[in-house]
Protein backbone atom coordinates (compact mmCIF):
# COMPACT_ATOMS: atom_id res chain seq x y z
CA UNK A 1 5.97 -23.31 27.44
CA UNK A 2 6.26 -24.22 24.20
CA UNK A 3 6.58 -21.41 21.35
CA UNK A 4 6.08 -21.48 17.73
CA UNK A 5 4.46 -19.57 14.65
CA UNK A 6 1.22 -21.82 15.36
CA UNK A 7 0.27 -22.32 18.93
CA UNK A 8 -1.45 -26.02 20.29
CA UNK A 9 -5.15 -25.41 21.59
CA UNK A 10 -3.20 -26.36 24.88
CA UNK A 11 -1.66 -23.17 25.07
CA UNK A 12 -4.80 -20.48 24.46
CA UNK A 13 -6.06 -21.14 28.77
CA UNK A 14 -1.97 -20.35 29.09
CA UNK A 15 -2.17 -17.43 27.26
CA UNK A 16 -5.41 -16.28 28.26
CA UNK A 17 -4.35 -16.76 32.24
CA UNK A 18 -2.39 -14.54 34.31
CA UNK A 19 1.07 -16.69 33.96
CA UNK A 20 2.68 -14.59 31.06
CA UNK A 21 2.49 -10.94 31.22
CA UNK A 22 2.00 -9.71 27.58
CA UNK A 23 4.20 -7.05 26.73
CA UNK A 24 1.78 -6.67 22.95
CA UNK A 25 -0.88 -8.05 21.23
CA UNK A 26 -0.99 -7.82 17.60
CA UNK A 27 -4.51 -7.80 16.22
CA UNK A 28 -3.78 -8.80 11.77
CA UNK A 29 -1.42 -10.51 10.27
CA UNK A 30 -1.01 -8.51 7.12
CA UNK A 31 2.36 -6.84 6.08
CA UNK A 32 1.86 -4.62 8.40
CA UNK A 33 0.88 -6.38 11.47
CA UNK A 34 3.31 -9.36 11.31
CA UNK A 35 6.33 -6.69 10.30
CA UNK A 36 5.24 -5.19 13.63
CA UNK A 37 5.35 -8.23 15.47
CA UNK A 38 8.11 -9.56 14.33
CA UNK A 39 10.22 -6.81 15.46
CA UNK A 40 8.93 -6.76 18.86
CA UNK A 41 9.91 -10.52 19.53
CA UNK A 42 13.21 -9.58 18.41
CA UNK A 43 13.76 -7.00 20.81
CA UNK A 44 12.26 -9.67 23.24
CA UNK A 45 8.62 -8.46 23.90
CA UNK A 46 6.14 -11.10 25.26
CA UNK A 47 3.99 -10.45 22.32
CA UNK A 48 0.55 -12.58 20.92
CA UNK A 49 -1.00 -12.35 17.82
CA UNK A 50 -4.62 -12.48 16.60
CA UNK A 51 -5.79 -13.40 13.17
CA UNK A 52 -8.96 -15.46 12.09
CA UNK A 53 -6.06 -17.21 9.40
CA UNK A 54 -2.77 -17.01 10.79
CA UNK A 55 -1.25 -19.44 8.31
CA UNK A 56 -3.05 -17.64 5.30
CA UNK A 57 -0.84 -17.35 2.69
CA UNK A 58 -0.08 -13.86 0.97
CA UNK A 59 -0.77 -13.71 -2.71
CA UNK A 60 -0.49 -9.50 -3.67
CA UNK A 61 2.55 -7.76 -5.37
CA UNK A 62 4.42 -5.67 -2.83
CA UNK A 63 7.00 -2.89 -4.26
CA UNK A 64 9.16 -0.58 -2.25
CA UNK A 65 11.51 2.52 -3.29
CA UNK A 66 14.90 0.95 -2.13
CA UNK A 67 15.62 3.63 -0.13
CA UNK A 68 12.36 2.76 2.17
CA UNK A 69 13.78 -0.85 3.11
CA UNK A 70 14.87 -1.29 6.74
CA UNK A 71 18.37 -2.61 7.67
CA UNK A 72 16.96 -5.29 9.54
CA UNK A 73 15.02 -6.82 6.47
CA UNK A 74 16.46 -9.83 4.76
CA UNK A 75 17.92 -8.86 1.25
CA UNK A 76 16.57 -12.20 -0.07
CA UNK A 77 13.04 -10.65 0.23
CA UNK A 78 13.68 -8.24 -2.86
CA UNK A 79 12.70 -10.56 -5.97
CA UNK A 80 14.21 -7.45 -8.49
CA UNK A 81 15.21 -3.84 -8.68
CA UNK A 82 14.38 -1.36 -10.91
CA UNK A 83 17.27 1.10 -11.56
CA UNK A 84 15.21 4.07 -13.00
CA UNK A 85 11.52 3.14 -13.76
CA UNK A 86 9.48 4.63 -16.38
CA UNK A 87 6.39 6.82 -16.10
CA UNK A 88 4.16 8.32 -19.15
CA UNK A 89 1.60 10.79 -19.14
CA UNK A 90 1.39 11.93 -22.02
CA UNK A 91 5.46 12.00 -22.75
CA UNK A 92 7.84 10.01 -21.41
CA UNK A 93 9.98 10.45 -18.13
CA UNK A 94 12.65 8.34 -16.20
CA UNK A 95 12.11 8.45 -12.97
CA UNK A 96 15.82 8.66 -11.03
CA UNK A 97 14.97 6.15 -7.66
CA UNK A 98 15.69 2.68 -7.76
CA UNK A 99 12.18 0.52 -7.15
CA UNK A 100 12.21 -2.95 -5.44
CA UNK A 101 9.63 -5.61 -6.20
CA UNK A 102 9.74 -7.94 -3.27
CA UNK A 103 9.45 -11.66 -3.16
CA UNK A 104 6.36 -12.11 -1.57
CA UNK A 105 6.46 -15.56 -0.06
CA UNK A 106 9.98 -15.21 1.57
CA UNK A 107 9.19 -11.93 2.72
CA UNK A 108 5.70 -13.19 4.60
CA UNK A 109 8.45 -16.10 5.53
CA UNK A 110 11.43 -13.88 7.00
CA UNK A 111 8.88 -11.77 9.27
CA UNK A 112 8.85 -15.03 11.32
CA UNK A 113 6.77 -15.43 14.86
CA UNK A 114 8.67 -17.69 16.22
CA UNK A 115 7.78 -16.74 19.99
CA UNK A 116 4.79 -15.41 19.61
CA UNK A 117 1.50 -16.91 20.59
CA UNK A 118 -0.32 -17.24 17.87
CA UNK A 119 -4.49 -16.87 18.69
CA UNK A 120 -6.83 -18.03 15.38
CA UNK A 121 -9.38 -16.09 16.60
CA UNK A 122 -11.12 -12.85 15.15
CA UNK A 123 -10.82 -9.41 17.26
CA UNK A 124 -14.37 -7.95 18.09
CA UNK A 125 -13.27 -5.50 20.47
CA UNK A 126 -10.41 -4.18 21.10
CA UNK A 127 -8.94 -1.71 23.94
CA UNK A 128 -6.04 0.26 24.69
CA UNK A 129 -4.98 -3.33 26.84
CA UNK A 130 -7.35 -5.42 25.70
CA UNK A 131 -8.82 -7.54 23.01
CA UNK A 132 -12.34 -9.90 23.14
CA UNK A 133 -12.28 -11.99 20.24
CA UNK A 134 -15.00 -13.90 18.57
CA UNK A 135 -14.84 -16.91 21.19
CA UNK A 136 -15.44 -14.39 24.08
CA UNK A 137 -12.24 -14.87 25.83
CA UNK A 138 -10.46 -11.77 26.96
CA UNK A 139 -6.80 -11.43 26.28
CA UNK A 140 -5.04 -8.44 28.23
CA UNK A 141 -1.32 -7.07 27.12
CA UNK A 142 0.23 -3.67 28.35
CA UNK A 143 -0.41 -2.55 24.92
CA UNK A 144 -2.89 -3.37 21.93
CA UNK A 145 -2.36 -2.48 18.77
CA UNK A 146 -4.57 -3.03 16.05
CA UNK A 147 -3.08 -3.73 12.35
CA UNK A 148 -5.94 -4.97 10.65
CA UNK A 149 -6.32 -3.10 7.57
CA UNK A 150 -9.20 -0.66 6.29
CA UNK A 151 -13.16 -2.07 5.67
CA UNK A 152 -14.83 -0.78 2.72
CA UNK A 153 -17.52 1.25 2.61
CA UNK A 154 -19.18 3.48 -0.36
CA UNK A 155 -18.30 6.48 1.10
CA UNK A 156 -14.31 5.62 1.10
CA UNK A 157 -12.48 5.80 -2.01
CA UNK A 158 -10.98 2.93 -3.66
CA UNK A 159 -7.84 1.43 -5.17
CA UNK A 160 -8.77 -1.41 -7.70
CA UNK A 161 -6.30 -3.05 -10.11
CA UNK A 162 -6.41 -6.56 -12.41
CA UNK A 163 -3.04 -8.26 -13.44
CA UNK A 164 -1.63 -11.18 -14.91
CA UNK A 165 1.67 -12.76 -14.40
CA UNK A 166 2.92 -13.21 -17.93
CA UNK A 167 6.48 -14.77 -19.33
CA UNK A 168 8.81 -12.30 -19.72
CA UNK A 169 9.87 -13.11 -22.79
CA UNK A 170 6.55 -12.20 -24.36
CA UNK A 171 7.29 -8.68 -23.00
CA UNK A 172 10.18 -7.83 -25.29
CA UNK A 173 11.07 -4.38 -25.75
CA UNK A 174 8.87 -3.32 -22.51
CA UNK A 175 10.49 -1.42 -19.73
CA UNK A 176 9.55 -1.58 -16.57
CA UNK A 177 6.48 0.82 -16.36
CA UNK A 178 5.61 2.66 -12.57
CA UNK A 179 2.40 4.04 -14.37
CA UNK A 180 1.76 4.38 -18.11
CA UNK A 181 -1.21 6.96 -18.63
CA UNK A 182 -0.82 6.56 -22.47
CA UNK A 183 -4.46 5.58 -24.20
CA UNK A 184 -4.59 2.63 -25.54
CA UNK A 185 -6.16 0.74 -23.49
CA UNK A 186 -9.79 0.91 -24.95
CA UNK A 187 -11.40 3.28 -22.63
CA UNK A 188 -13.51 5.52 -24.26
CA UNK A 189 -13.12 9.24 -24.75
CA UNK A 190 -14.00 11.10 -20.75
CA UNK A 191 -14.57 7.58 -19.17
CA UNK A 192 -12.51 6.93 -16.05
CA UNK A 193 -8.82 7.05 -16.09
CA UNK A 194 -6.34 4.15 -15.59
CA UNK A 195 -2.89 2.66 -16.73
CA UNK A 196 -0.54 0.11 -17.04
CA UNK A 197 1.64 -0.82 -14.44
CA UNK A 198 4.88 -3.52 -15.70
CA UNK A 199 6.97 -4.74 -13.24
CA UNK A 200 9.26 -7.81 -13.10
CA UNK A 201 9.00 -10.28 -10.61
CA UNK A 202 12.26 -12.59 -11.32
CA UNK A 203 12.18 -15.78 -12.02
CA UNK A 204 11.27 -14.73 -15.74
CA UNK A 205 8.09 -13.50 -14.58
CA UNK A 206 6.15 -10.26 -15.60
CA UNK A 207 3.47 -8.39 -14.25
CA UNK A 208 1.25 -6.61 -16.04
CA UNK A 209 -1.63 -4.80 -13.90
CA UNK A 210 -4.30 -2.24 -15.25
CA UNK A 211 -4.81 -0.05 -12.43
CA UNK A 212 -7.22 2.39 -11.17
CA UNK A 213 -5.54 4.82 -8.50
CA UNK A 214 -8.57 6.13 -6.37
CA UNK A 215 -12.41 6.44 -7.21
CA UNK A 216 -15.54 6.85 -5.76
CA UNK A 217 -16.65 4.13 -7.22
CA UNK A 218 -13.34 2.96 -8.62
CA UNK A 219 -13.35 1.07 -11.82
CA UNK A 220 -14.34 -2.96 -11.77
CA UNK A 221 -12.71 -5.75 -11.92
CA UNK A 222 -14.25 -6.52 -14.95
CA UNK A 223 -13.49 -3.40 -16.93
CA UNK A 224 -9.92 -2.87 -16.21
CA UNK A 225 -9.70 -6.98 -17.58
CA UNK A 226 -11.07 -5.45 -20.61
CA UNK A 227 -8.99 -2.51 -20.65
CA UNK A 228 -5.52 -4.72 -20.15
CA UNK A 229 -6.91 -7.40 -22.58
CA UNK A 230 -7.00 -4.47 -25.11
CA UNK A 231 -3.67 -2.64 -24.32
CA UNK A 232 -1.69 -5.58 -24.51
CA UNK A 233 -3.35 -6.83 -27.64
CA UNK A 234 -2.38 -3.21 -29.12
CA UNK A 235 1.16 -3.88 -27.88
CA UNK A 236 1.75 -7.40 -29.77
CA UNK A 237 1.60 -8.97 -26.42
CA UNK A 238 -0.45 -12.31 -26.50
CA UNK A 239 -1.82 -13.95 -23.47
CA UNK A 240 -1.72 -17.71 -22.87
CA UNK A 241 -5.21 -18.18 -21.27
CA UNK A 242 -3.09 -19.85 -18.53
CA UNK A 243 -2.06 -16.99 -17.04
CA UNK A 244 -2.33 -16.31 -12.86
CA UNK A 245 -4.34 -13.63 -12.30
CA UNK A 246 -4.13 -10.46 -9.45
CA UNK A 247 -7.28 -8.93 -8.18
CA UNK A 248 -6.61 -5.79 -5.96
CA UNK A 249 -9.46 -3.86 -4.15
CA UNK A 250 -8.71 -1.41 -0.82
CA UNK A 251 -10.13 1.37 0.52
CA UNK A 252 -7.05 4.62 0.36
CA UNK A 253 -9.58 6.52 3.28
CA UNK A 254 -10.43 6.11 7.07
CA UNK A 255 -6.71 5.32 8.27
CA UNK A 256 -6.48 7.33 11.88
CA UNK A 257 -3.06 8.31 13.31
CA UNK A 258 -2.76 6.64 16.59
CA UNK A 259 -0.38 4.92 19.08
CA UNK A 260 -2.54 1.94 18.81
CA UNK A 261 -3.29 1.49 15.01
CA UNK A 262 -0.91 0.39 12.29
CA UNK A 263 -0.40 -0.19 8.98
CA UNK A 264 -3.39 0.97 6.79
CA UNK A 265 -6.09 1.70 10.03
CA UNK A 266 -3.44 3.64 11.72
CA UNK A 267 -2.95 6.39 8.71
CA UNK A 268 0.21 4.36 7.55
CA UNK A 269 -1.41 4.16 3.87
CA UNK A 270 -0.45 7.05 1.56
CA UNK A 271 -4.03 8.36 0.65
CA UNK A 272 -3.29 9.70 -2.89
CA UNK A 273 -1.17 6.79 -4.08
CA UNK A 274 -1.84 3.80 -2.37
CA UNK A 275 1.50 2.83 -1.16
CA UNK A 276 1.74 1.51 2.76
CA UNK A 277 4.18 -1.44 3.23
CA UNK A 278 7.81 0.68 3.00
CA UNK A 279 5.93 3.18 5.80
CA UNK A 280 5.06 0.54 7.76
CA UNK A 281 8.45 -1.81 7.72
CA UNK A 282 10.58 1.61 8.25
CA UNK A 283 8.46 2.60 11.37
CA UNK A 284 7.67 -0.85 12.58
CA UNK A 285 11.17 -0.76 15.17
CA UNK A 286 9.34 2.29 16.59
CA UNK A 287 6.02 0.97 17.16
CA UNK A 288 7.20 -2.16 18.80
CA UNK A 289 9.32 -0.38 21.04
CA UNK A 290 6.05 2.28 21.71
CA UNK A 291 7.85 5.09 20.67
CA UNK A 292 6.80 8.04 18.78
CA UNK A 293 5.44 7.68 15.60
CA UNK A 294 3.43 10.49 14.89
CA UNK A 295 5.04 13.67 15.65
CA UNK A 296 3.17 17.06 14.81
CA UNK A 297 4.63 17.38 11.63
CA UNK A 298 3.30 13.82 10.17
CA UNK A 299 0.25 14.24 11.54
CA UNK A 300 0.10 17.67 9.44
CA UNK A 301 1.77 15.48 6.73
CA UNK A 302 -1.23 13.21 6.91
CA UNK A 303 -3.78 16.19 6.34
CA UNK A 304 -2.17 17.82 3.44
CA UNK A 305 -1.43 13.71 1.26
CA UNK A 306 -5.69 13.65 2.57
CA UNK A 307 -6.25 16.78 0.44
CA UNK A 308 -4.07 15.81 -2.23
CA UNK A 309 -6.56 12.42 -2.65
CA UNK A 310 -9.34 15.03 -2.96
CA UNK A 311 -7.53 16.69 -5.37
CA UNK A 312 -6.68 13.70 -7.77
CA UNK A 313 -10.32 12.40 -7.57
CA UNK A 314 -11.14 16.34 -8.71
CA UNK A 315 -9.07 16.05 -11.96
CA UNK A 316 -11.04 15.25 -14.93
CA UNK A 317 -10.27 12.19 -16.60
CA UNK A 318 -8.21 13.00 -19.67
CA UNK A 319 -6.61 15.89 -17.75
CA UNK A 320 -4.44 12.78 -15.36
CA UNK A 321 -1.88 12.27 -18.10
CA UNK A 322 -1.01 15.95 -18.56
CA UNK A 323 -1.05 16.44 -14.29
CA UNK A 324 1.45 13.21 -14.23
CA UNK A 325 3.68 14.60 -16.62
CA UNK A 326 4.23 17.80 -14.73
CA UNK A 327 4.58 15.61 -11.19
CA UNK A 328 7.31 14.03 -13.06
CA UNK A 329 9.35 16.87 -14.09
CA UNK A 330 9.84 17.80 -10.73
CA UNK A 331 13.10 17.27 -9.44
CA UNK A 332 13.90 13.59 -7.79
CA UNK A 333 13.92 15.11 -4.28
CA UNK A 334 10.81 16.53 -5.06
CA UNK A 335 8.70 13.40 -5.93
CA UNK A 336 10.55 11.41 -3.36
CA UNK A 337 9.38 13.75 -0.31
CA UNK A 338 5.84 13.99 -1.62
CA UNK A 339 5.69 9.81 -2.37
CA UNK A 340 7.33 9.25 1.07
CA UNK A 341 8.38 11.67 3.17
CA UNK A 342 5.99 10.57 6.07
CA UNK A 343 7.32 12.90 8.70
CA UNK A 344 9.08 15.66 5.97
CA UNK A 345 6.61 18.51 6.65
CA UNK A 346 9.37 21.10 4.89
CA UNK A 347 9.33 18.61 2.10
CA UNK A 348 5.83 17.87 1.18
CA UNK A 349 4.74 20.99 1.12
CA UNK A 350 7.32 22.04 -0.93
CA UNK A 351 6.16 19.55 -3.58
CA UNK A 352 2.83 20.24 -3.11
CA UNK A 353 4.27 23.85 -4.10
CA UNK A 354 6.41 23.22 -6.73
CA UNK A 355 3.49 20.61 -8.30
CA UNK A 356 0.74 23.32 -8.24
CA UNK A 357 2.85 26.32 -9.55
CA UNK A 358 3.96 23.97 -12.33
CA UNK A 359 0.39 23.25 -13.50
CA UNK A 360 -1.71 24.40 -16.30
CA UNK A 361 -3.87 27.19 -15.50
CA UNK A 362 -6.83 25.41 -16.32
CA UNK A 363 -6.11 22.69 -13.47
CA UNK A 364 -5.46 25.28 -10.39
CA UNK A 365 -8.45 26.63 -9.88
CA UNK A 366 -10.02 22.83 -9.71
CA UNK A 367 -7.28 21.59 -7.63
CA UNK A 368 -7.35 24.37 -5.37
CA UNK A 369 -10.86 24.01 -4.55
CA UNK A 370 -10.81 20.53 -4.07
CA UNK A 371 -7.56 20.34 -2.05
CA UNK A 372 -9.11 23.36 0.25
CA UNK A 373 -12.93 21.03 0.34
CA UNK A 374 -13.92 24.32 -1.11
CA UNK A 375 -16.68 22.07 -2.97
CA UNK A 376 -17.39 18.40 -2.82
CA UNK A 377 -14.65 15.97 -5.08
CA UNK A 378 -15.88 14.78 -8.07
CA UNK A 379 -16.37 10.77 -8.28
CA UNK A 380 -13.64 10.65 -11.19
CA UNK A 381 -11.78 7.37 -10.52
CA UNK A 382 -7.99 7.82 -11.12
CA UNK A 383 -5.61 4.87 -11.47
CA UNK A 384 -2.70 3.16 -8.76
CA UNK A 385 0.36 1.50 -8.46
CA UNK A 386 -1.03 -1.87 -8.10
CA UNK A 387 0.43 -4.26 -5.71
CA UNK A 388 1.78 -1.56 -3.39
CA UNK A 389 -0.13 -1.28 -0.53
């Protein structure tokens, strides 16, 4: 039988019969579902893959910490590194953890499928061994696993962001910025909170994203335009008109820890920043091979980054600089095992620790509530690092 990344039409009946005994099917072909996949041809599963658009081209910003990238990825994938990003709240800090922007088209590239059937079909219902697409054929695998990503819905929070890929040379004098609370973007006085994220992307590329980290509602498309428009006009930093454009919109809510979910639907997506793809490519060897991937103390892990979302969308407004700049004080360790330590139970709470005791009075008693669901969150959207999901 033939294989490829695209299957003929002559293979679905194949497929679909009882001559090939699927060892995985692999419903999405996001980051998260084709990083799956890919690693369970190469430790030579029988695997088939379900997307509506298989050959859909990715078009988001992914970023990493370098320290989250597998051994098995190809180093071509990274597009540039940031030694020691800055962050600003309201002062500035260097954060000590080098951050990788990856090359999105050769990294949607190097995941390759080449063994795989590939079904364009859409998933309807899927089963522990089973998926029905939208055709109505049935196709059966000793495992299903569904990477599809999160729907939106009013009652989940929201990550929004708007961008444009600018020459870099127009960005003189701008360091690479993982979040820039600073306010001089245009928003006015108590309105929702957002910043400036500035990464490069080689190729004497820039991008420069105005980002809003959670809300219920999060801010519009439209108004963080406005917002960037005015920051970078405050900065000296024209724009072309020709500029491409990002657009980022995802729930950070309703991801559920399972065997049989992955990426963003199966809890992979850290709640309170956003950031999904360096979970999912470090774990992805593991849930080919059905191993464990949720041990008791991620699971626990899961509950207390849940009730730090609750907290941020607590935090008024022009109080999200000041509880920034105390997050990073804290020592590198620190901010690493709270922004990734996905199974560090020891660790996160220990940040979560060290993050509260370091607050202003005036913020403990409204994170403390909020974290505990003492009282409903407040619908205060917060801001994200954009193009990490």
């Amino acid at each position: 039988m033939q294989s490829s990344d695209h299957a003929p039409t002559s293979e679905f009946d194949y497929v679909y019969g009882h001559a090939v005994t699927l060892d995985l099917i692999v419903c999405g072909l996001g980051p998260a579902g084709r990083a799956l996949a890919h690693r369970a041809l190469a430790h030579g599963l029988a695997v088939a893959v379900v997307d509506p658009a298989p050959q859909r081209r990715w078009t988001a910003t992914y970023a990493v910490w370098t320290d989250e990238l597998p051994n098995w990825l190809a180093p071509d994938v990274v597009a540039t590194t940031v030694a020691r990003p800055m962050a600003w709240g309201r002062h500035e800090h260097r954060m000590d953890r080098p951050y990788a922007v990856l090359d999105t088209v050769r990294l949607q590239s190097s995941l390759q499928l080449s063994g795989a059937r590939v079904i364009a079909d859409r998933a309807v219902e899927i089963a522990r061994e089973r998926v029905t697409v939208a055709s109505g054929a049935t196709l059966t695998a000793r495992r299903v696993v569904d990477a599809r990503g999160l729907a939106r819905a009013p009652t989940r929070a929201e990550q929004t962001a708007y961008g444009v890929i600018v020459d870099a040379s127009l960005c003189a004098g701008l360091d690479p910025l993982f979040m820039d609370w600073r306010t001089d973007n245009g928003a006015p006085i108590g309105a929702p909170a957002s910043f400036l994220y500035a990464v490069p992307l080689g190729q004497g590329r820039m991008l420069l994203e105005e980002t809003c980290l959670a809300g219920r509602p999060a801010l519009s498309g439209s108004d963080l335009r406005a917002r960037l428009d005015h920051r970078l006009r405050c900065r000296g930093i024209p724009r072309t008109g020709e500029d491409s454009v990002e657009h980022v919109r995802f729930p950070v809510q309703g991801g559920h820890p399972s065997a049989y979910r992955f990426g963003a639907a199966g809890g992979f997506l850290h709640p309170a920043t956003g950031y999904s793809v360096g979970a999912t490519l470090l774990a992805a060897d593991d849930m080919a091979m059905g191993r464990q991937v949720w041990p008791a103390t991620a699971s626990v892990v899961h509950q207390l980054r849940k009730a730090g979302l609750r907290a941020l969308l607590a935090i008024p407004p022009q109080d999200l600089p000041l509880f920034f700049d105390t997050f990073f004080t804290l020592p590198p360790a620190t901010q690493r095992a709270y922004l990734s330590g996905r199974t560090d139970l020891g660790g996160t709470v220990a940040a979560m620790s060290s993050l509260f005791t370091a607050l202003p009075t005036q913020l403990r008693w409204r994170i403390a509530a909020a974290t505990l669901a003492i009282a409903p969150p407040a619908g205060n959207p917060a801001s994200r690092p954009p193009g990490v999901v």
